[in-house]
N, C-alpha and C. Protein backbone atom coordinates (compact mmCIF):
# COMPACT_ATOMS: atom_id res chain seq x y z
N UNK A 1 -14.07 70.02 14.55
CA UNK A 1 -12.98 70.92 14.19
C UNK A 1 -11.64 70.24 14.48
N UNK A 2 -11.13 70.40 13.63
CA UNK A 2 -9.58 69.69 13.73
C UNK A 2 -8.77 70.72 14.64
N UNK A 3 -7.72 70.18 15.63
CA UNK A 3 -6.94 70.76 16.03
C UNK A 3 -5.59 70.40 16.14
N UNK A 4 -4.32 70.83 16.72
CA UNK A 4 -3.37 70.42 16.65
C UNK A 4 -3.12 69.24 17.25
N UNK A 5 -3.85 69.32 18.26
CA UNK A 5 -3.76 67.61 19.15
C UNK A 5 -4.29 66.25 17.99
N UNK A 6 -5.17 66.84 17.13
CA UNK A 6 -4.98 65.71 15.94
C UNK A 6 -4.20 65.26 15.39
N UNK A 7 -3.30 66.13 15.03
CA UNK A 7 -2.77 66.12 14.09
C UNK A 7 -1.37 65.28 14.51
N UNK A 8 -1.08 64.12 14.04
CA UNK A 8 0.24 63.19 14.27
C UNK A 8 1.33 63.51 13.77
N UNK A 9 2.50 63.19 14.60
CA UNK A 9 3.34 63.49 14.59
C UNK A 9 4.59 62.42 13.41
N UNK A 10 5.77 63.11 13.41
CA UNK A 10 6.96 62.13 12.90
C UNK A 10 7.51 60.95 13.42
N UNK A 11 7.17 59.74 13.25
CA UNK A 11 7.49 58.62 13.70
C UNK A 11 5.96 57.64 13.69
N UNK A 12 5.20 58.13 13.49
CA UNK A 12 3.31 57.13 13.69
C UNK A 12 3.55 56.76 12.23
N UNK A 13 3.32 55.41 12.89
CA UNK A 13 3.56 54.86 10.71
C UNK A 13 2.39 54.88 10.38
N UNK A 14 0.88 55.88 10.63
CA UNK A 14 0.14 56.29 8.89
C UNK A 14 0.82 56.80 8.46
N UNK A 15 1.92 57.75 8.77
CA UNK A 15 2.68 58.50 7.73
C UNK A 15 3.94 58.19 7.02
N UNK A 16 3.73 56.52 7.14
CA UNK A 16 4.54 56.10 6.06
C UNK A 16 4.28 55.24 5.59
N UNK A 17 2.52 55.75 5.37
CA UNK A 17 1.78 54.43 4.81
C UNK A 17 1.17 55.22 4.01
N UNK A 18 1.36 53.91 2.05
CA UNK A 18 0.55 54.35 1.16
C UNK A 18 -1.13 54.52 1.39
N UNK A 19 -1.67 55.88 1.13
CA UNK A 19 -2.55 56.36 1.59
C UNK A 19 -3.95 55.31 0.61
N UNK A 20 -4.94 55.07 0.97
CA UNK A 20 -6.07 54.40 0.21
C UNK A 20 -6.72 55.15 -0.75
N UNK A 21 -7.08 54.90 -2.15
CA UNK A 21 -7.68 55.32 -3.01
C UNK A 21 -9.38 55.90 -2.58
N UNK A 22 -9.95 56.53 -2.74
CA UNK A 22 -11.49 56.50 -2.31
C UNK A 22 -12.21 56.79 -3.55
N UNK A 23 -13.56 55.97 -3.22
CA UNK A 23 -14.37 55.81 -4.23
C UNK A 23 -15.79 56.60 -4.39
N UNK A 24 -15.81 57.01 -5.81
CA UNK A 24 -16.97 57.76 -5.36
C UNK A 24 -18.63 57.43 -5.60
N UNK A 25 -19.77 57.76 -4.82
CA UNK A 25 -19.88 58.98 -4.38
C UNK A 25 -19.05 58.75 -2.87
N UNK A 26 -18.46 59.65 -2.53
CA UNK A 26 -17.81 59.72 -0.87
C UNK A 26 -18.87 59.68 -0.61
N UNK A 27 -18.70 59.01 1.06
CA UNK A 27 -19.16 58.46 1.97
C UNK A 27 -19.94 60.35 2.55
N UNK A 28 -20.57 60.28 3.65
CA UNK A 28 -20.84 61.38 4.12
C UNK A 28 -19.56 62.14 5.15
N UNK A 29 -18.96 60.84 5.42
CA UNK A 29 -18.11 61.29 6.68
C UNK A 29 -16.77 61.57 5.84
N UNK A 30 -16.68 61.15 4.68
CA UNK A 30 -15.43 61.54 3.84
C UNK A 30 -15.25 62.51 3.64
N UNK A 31 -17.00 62.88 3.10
CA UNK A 31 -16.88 64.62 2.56
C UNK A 31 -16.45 65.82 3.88
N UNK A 32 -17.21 64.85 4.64
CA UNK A 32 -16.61 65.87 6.34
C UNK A 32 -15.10 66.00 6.31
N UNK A 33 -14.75 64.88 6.33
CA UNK A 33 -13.36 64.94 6.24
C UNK A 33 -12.17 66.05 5.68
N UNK A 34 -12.74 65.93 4.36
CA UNK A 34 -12.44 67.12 3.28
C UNK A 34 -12.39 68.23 3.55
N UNK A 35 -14.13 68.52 4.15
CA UNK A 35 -14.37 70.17 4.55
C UNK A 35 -13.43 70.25 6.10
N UNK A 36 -13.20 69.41 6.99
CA UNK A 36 -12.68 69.80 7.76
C UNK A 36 -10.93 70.05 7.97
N UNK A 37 -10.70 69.43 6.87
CA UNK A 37 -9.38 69.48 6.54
C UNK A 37 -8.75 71.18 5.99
N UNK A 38 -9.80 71.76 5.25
CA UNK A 38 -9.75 72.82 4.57
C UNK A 38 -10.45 73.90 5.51
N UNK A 39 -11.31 73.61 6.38
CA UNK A 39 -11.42 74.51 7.43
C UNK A 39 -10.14 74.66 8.74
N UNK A 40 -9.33 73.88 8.37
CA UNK A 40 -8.76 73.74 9.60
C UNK A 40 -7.43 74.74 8.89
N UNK A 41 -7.45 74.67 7.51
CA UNK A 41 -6.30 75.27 7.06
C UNK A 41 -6.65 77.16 7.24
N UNK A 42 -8.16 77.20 6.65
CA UNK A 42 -8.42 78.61 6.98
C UNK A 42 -8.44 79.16 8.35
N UNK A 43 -8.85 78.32 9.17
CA UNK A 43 -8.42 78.74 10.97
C UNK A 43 -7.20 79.22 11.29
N UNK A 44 -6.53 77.73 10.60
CA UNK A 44 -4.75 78.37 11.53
C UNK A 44 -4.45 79.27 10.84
N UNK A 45 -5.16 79.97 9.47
CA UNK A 45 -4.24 81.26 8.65
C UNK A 45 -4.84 82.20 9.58
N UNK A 46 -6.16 82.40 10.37
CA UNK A 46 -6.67 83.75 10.53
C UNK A 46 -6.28 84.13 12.10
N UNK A 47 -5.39 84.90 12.46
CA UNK A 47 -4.59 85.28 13.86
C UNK A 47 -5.69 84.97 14.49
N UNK A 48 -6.87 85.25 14.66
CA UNK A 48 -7.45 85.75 16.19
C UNK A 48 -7.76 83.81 16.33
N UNK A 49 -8.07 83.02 15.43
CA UNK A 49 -8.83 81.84 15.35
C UNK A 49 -7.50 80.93 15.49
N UNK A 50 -6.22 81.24 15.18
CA UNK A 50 -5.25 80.19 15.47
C UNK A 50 -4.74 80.63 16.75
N UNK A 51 -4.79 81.77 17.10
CA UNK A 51 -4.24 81.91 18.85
C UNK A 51 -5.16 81.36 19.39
N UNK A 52 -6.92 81.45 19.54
CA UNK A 52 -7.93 80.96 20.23
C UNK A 52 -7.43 79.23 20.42
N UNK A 53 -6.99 78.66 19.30
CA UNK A 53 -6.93 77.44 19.54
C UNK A 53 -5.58 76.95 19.59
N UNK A 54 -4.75 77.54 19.60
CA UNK A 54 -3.48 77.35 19.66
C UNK A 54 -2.96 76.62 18.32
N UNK A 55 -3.02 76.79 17.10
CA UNK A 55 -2.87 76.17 15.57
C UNK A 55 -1.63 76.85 15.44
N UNK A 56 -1.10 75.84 14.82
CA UNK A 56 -0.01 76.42 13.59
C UNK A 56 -0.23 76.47 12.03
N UNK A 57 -0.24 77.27 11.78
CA UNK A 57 -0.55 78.00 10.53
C UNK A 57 0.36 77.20 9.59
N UNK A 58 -0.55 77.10 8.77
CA UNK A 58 -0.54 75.66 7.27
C UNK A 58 -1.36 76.30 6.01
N UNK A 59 -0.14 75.93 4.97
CA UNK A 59 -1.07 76.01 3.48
C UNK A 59 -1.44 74.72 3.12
N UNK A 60 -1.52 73.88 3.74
CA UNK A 60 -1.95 72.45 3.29
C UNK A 60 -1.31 71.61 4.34
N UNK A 61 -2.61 70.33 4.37
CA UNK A 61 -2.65 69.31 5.03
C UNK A 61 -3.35 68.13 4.34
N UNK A 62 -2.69 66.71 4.79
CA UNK A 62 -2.92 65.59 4.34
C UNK A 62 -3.70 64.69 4.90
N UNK A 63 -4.81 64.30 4.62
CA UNK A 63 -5.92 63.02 5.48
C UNK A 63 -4.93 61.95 6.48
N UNK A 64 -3.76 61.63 6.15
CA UNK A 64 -2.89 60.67 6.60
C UNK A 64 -2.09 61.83 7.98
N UNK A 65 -2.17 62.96 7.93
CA UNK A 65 -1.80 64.11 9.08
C UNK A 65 -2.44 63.93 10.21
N UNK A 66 -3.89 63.87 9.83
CA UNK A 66 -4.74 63.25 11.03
C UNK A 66 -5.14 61.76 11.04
N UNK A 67 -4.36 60.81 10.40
CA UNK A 67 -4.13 59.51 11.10
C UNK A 67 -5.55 58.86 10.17
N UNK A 68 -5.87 59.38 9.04
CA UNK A 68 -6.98 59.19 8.02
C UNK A 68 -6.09 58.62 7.01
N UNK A 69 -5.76 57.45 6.53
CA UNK A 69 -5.04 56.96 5.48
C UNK A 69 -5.84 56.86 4.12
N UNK A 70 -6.25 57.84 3.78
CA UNK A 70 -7.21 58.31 2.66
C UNK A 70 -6.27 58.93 1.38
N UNK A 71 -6.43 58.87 -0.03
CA UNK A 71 -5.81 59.66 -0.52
C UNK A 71 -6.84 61.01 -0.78
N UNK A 72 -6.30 62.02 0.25
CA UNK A 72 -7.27 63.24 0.16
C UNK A 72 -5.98 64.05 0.93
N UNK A 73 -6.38 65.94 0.61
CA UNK A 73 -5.46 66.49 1.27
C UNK A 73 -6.49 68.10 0.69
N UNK A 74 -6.06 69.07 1.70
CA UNK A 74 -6.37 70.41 1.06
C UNK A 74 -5.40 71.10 1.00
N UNK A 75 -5.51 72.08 0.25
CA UNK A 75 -4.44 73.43 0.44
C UNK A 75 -5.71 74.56 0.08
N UNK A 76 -5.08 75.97 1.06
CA UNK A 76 -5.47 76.74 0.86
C UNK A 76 -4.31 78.22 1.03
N UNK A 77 -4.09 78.87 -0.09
CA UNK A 77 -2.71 79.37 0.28
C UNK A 77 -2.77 80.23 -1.14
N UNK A 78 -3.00 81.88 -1.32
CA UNK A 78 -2.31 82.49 -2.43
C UNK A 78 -1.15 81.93 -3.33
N UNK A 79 -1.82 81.69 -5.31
CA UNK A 79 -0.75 82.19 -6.30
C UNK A 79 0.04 83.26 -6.17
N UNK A 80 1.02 83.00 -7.07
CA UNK A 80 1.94 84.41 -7.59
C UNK A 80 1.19 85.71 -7.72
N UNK A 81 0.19 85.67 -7.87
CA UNK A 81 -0.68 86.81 -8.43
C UNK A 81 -1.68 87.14 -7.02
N UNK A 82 -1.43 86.38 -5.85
CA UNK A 82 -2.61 87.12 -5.64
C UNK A 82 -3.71 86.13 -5.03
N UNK A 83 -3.98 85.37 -5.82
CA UNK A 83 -5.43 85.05 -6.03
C UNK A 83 -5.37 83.74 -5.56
N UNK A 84 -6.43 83.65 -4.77
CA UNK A 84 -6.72 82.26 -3.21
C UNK A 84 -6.62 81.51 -3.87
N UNK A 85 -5.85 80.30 -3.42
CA UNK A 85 -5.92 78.65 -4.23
C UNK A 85 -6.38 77.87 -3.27
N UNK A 86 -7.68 77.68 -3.10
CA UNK A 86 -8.50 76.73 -2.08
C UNK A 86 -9.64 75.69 -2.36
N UNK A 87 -8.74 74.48 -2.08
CA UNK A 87 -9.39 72.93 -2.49
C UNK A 87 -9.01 72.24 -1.86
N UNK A 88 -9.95 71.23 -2.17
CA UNK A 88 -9.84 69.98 -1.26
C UNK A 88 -9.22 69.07 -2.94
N UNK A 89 -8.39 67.94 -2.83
CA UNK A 89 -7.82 67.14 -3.68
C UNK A 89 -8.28 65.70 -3.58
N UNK A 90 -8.86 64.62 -3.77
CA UNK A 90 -9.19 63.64 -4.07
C UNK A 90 -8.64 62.71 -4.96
N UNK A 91 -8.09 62.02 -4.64
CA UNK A 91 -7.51 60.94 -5.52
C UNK A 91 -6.65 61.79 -6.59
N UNK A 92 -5.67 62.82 -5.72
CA UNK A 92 -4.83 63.88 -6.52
C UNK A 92 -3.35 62.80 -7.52
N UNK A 93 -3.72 63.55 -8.75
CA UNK A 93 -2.10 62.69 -9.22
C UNK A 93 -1.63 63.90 -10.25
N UNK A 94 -0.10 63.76 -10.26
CA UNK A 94 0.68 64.82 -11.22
C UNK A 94 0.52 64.14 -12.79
N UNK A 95 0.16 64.68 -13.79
CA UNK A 95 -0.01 63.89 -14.37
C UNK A 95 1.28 64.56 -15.61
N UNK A 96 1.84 65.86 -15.45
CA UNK A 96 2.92 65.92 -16.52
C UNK A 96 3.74 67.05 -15.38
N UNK A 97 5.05 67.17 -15.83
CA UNK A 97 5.89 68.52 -14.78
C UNK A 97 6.86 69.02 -16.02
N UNK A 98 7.44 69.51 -15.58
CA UNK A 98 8.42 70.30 -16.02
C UNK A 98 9.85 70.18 -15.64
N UNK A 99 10.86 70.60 -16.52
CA UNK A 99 12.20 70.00 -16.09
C UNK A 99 12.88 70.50 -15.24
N UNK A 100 12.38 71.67 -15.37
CA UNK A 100 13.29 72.48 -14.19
C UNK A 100 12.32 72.26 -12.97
N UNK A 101 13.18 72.63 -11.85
CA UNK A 101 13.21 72.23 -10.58
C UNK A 101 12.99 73.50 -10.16
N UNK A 102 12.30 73.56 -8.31
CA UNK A 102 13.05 74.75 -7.83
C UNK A 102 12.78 74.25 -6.24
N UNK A 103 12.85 75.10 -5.29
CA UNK A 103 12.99 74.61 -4.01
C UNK A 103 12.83 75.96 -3.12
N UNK A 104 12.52 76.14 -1.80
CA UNK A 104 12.36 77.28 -1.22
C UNK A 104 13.28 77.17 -0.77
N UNK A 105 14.21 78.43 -0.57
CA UNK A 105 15.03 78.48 -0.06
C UNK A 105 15.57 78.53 1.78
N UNK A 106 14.47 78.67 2.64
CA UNK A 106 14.67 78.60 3.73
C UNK A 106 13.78 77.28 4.20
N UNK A 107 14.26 76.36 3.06
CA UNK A 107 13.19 74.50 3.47
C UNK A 107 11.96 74.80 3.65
N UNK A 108 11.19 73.77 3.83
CA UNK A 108 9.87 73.34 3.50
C UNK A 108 10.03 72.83 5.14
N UNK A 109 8.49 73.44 5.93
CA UNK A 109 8.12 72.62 7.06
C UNK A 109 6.71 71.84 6.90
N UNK A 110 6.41 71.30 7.74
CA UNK A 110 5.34 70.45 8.09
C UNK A 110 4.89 70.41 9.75
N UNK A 111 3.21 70.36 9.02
CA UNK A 111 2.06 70.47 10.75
C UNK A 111 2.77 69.29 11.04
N UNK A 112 3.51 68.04 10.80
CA UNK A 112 3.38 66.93 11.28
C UNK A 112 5.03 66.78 12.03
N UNK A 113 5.73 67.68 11.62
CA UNK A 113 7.47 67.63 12.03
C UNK A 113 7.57 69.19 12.93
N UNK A 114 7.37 68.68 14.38
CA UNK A 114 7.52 69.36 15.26
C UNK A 114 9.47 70.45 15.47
N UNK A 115 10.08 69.99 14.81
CA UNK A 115 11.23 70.21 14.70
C UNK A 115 11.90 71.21 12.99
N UNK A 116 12.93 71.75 13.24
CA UNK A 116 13.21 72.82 12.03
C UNK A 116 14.38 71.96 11.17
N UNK A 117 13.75 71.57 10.28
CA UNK A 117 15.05 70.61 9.48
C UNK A 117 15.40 71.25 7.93
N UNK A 118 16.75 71.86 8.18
CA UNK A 118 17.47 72.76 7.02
C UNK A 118 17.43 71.64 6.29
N UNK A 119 17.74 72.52 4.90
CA UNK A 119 17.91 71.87 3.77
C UNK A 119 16.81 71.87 2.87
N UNK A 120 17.44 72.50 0.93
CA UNK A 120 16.74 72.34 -0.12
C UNK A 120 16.04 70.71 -0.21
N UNK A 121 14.59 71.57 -0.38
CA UNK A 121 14.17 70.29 -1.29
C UNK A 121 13.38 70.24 -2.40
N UNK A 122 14.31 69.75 -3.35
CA UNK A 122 13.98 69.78 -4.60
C UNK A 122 12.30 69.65 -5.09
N UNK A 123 11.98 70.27 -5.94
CA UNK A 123 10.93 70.02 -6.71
C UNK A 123 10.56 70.41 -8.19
N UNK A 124 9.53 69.92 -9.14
CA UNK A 124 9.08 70.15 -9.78
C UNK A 124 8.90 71.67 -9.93
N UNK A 125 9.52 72.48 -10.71
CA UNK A 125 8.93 74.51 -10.59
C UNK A 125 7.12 74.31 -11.33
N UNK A 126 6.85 73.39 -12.01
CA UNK A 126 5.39 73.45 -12.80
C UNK A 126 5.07 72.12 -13.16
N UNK A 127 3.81 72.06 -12.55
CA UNK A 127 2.82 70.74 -12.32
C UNK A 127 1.41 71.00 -13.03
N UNK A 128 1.40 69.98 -13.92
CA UNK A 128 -0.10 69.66 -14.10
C UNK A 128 -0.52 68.55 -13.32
N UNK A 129 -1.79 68.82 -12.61
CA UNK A 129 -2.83 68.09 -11.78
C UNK A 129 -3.73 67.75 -12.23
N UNK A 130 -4.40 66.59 -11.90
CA UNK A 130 -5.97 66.02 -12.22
C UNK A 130 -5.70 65.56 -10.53
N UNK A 131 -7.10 65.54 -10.30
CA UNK A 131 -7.94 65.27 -8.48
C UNK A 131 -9.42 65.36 -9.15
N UNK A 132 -10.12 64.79 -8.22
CA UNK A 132 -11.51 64.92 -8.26
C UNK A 132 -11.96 65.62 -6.69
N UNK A 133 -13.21 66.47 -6.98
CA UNK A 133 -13.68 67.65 -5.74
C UNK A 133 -14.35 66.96 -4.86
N UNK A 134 -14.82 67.16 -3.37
CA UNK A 134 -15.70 66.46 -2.70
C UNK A 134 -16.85 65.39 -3.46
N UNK A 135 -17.58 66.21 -4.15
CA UNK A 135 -18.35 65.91 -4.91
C UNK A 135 -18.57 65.24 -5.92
N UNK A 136 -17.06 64.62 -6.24
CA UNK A 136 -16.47 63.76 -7.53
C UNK A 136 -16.26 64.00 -9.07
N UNK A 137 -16.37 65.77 -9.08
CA UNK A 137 -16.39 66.59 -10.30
C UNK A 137 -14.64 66.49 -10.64
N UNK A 138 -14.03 66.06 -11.64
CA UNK A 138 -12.93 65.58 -11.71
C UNK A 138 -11.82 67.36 -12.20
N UNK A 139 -11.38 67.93 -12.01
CA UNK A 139 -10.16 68.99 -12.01
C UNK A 139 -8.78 68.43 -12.97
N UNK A 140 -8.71 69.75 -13.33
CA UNK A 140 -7.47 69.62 -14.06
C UNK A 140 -6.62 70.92 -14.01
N UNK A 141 -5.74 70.99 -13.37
CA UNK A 141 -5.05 72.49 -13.06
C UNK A 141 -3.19 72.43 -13.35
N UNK A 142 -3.07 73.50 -13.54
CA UNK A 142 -1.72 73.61 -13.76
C UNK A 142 -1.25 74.75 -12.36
N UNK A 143 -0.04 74.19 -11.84
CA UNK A 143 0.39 74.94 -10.33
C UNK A 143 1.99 74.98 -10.81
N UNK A 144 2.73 76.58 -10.45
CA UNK A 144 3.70 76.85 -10.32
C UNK A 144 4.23 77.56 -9.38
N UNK A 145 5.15 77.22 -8.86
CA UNK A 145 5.62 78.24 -7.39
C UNK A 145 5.13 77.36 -6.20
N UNK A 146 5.02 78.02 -5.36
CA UNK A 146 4.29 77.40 -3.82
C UNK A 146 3.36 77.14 -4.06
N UNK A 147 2.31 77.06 -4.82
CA UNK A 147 1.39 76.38 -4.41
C UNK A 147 1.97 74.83 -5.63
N UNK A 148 3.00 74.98 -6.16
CA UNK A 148 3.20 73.30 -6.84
C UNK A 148 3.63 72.81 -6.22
N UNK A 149 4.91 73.75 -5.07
CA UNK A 149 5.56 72.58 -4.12
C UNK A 149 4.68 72.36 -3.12
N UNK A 150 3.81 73.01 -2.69
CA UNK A 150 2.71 72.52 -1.51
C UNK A 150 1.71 71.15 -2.26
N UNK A 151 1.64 71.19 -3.20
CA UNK A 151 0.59 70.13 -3.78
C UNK A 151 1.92 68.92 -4.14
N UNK A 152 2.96 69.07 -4.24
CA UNK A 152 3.81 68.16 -4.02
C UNK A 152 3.99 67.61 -2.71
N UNK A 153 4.33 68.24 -2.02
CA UNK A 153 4.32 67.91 -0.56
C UNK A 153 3.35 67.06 -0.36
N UNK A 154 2.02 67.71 -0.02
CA UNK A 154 0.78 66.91 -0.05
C UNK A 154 0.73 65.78 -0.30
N UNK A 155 0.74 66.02 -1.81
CA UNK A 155 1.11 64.25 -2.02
C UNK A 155 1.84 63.25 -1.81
N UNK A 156 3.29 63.86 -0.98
CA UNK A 156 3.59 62.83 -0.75
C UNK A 156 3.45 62.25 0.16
N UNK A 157 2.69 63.19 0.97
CA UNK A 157 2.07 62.60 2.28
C UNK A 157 1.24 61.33 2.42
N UNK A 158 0.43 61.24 1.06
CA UNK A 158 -0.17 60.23 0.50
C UNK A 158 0.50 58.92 -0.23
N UNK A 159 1.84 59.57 -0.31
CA UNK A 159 2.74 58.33 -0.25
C UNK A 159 3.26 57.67 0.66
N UNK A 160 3.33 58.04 1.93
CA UNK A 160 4.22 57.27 3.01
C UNK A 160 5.60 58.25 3.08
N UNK A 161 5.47 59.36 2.29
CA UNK A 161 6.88 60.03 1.52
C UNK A 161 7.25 61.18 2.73
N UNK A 162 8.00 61.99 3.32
CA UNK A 162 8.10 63.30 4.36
C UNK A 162 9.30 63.86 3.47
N UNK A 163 8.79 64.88 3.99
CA UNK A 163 9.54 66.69 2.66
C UNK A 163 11.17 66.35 3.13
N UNK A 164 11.51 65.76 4.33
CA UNK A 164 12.65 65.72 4.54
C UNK A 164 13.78 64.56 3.66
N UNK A 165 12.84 63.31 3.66
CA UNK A 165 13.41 62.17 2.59
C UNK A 165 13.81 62.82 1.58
N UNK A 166 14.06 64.29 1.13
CA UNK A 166 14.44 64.90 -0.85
C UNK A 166 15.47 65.49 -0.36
N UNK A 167 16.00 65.70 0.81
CA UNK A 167 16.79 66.66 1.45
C UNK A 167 18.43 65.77 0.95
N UNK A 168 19.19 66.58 0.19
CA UNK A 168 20.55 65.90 0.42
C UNK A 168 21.44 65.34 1.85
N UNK A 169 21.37 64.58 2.13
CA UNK A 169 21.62 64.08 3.64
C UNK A 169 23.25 64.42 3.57
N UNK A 170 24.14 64.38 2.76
CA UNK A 170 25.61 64.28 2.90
C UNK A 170 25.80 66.20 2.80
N UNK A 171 24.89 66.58 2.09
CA UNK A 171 25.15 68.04 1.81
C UNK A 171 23.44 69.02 1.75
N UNK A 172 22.69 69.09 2.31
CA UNK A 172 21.49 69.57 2.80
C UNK A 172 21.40 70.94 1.84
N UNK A 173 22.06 71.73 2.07
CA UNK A 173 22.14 72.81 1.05
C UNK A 173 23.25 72.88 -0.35
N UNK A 174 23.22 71.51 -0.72
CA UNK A 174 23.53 71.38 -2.15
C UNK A 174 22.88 71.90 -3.13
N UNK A 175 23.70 72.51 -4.26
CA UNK A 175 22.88 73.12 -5.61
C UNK A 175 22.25 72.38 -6.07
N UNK A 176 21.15 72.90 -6.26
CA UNK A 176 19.94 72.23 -6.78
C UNK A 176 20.32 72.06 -8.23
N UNK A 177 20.84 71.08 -9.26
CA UNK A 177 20.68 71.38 -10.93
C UNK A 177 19.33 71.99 -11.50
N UNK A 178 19.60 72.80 -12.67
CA UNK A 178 18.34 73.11 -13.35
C UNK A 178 17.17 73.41 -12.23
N UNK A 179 17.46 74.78 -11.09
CA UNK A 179 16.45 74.78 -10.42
C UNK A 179 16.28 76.63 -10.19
N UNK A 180 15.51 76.76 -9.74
CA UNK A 180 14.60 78.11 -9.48
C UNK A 180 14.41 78.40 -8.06
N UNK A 181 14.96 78.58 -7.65
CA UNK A 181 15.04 78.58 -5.82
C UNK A 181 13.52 80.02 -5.76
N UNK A 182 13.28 79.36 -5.04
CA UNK A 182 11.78 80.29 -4.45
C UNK A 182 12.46 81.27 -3.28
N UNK A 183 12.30 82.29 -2.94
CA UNK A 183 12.38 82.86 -1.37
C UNK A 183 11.02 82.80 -0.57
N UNK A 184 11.09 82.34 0.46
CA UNK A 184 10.08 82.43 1.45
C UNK A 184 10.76 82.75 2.64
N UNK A 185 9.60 83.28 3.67
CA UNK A 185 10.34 83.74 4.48
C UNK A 185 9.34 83.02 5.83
């Protein structure tokens, strides 16, 4: 079971290291990997199981979070509508977006940035995805809202990339052009 003591912090350069491609069939301990990545996301959502272990509650996490320089990551976290978005991502890539932008409006955090860092960060408002599943069954999905900027995020975790690098550094809450500001709270 993954816990927060796994999970690395801002400044450990896996996390600013391009993450490794993996090949399939995954290994046995890969697929562990996967499921434990996505169990660890449903723990810290459920109160009694993230106080037991002391978690901070996450819609997604990156193999390179726990010091795994893999390109793999899960999210598990309600659409607009409702309805659970829960996967594991494998060799995840954007493969078309959209022009408009949008950004949450009270910033984007991370299990891995112990600290509260203001400021829009831009994204894609609608993503098409291809990833392949534990199992190497290849996906093709279209994500808008939070769960596109969380699968953005994600990935860039798999870049060496942190949500804070998009942040306007001279002006942090600069207008976003052509963007859709999300509210979260």
């Amino acid at each position: 079971m993954i816990l927060m003591d796994n999970v690395i912090r801002e400044g450990h350069p896996t996390l600013r290291t391009r993450a490794k491609e993996l090949t399939f069939p995954l290994s046995p301990e890969d697929k562990k990997l996967g499921q434990d990545l996505l169990e660890f996301l449903i723990n810290s959502q459920d109160p009694v199981l993230s106080e037991k272990y002391n978690l901070r509650s996450g819609i997604g996490i990156a193999a390179p979070q726990i010091n795994e320089s893999k390109r793999m990551f899960a999210l598990h976290l309600p659409d607009d509508n409702d309805n659970q978005i829960s996967f594991v991502a494998v060799n995840p890539k954007i493969v078309s977006h959209s022009v408009e932008n949008t950004y949450l409006t009270n910033g984007e955090g991370c299990l891995s940035v112990d600290r509260n860092v203001a400021g829009y960060v831009p994204r894609h408002a609608r993503i098409t995805v291809k990833f392949h599943t534990l199992d190497g069954e290849e996906k093709k999905m279209r994500l808008k809202g939070i769960p596109a900027i969380a699968f953005q995020h994600e990935l860039d975790h798999l870049n060496g990339v942190m949500f804070y690098d998009h942040i306007n550094e001279s002006n942090p809450f600069a207008d976003v052009p052509n963007s859709q500001p999300i509210e979260n709270n």
